[in-house]
Protein backbone atom coordinates (compact mmCIF):
# COMPACT_ATOMS: atom_id res chain seq x y z
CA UNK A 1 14.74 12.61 -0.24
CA UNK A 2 11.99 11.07 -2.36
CA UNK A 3 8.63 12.96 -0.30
CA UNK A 4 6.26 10.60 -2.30
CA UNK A 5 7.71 7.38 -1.00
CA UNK A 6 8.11 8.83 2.43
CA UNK A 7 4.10 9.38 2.28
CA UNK A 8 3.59 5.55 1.52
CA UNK A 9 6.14 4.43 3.74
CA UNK A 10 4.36 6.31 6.57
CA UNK A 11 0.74 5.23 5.06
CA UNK A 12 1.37 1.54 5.57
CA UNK A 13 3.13 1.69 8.62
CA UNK A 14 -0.26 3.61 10.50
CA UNK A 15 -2.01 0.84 8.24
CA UNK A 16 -0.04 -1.84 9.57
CA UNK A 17 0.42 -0.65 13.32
CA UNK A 18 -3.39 -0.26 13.47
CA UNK A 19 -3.87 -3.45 11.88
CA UNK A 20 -1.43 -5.33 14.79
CA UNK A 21 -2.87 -3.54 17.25
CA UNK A 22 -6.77 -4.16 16.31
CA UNK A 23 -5.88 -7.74 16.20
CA UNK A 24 -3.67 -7.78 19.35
CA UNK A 25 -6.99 -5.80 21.17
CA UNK A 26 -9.79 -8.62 19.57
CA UNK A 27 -7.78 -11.41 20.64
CA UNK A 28 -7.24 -9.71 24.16
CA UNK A 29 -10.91 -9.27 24.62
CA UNK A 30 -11.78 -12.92 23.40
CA UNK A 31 -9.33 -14.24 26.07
CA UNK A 32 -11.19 -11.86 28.90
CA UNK A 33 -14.01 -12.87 27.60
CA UNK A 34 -13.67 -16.78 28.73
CA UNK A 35 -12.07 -15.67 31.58
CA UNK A 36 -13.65 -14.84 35.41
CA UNK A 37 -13.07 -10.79 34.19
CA UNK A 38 -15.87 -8.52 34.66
CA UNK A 39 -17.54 -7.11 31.16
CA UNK A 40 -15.87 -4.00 31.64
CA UNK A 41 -12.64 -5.63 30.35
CA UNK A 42 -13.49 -7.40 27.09
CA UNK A 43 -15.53 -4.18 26.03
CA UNK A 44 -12.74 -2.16 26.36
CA UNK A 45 -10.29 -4.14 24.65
CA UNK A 46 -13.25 -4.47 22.38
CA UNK A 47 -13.41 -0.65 21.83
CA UNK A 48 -9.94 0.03 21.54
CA UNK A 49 -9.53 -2.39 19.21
CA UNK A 50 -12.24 -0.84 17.25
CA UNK A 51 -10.98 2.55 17.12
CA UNK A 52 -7.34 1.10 16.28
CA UNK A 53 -9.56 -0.36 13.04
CA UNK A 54 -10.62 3.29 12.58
CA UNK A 55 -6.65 4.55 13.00
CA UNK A 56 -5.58 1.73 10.11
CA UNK A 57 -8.61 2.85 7.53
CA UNK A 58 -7.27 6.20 8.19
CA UNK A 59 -3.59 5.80 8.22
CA UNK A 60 -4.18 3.81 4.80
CA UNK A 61 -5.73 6.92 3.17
CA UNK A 62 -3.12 9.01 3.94
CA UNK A 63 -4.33 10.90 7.46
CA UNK A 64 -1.69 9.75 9.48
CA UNK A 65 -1.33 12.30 12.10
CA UNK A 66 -5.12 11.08 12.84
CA UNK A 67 -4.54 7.79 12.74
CA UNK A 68 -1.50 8.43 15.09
CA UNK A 69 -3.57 10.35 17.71
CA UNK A 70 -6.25 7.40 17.32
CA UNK A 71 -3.52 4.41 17.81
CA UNK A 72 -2.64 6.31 21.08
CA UNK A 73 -6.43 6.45 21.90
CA UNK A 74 -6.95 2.80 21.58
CA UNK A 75 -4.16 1.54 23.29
CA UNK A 76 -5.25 4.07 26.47
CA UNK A 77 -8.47 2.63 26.54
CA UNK A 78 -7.43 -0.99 26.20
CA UNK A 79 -4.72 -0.35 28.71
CA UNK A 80 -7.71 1.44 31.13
CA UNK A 81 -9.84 -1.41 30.46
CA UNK A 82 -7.21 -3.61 32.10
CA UNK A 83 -7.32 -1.38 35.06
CA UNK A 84 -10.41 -3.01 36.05
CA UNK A 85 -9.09 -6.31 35.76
């Protein structure tokens, strides 16, 4: 097995993953946003959007076990913030 393109291969899927997922959480909190949900929702999707950005930057230098661990993160605390929806 070829260990250097298993590296990239893993590099741009935590880049692309956190990438989806930042864009799936903005667009999530811009539709609470208009809607009758209380602030606690959009700032959560908000946040965990912005620490799936933080798992892509990451993932795209390489620390993917991070960026893993971070993509989990986010998704918790968008999923928590819909909780309170």
């Amino acid at each position: 097995m070829d260990t250097a393109y298993d590296a990239r291969r893993a590099r741009w899927t935590a880049a692309g993953t956190g990438t989806l997922l930042t864009l799936a959480g903005l667009a999530a909190s811009l539709l609470r946003l208009t809607g009758s949900a209380p602030a606690l929702v959009p700032g959560a999707y908000g946040c965990g959007a912005a620490v799936c950005a933080l798992a892509s930057v990451l993932g795209s230098r390489g620390h993917t076990r991070r960026a893993l661990w971070l993509l989990v993160a986010g998704v918790m605390v968008m999923a928590l913030g819909d909780q309170f929806d």
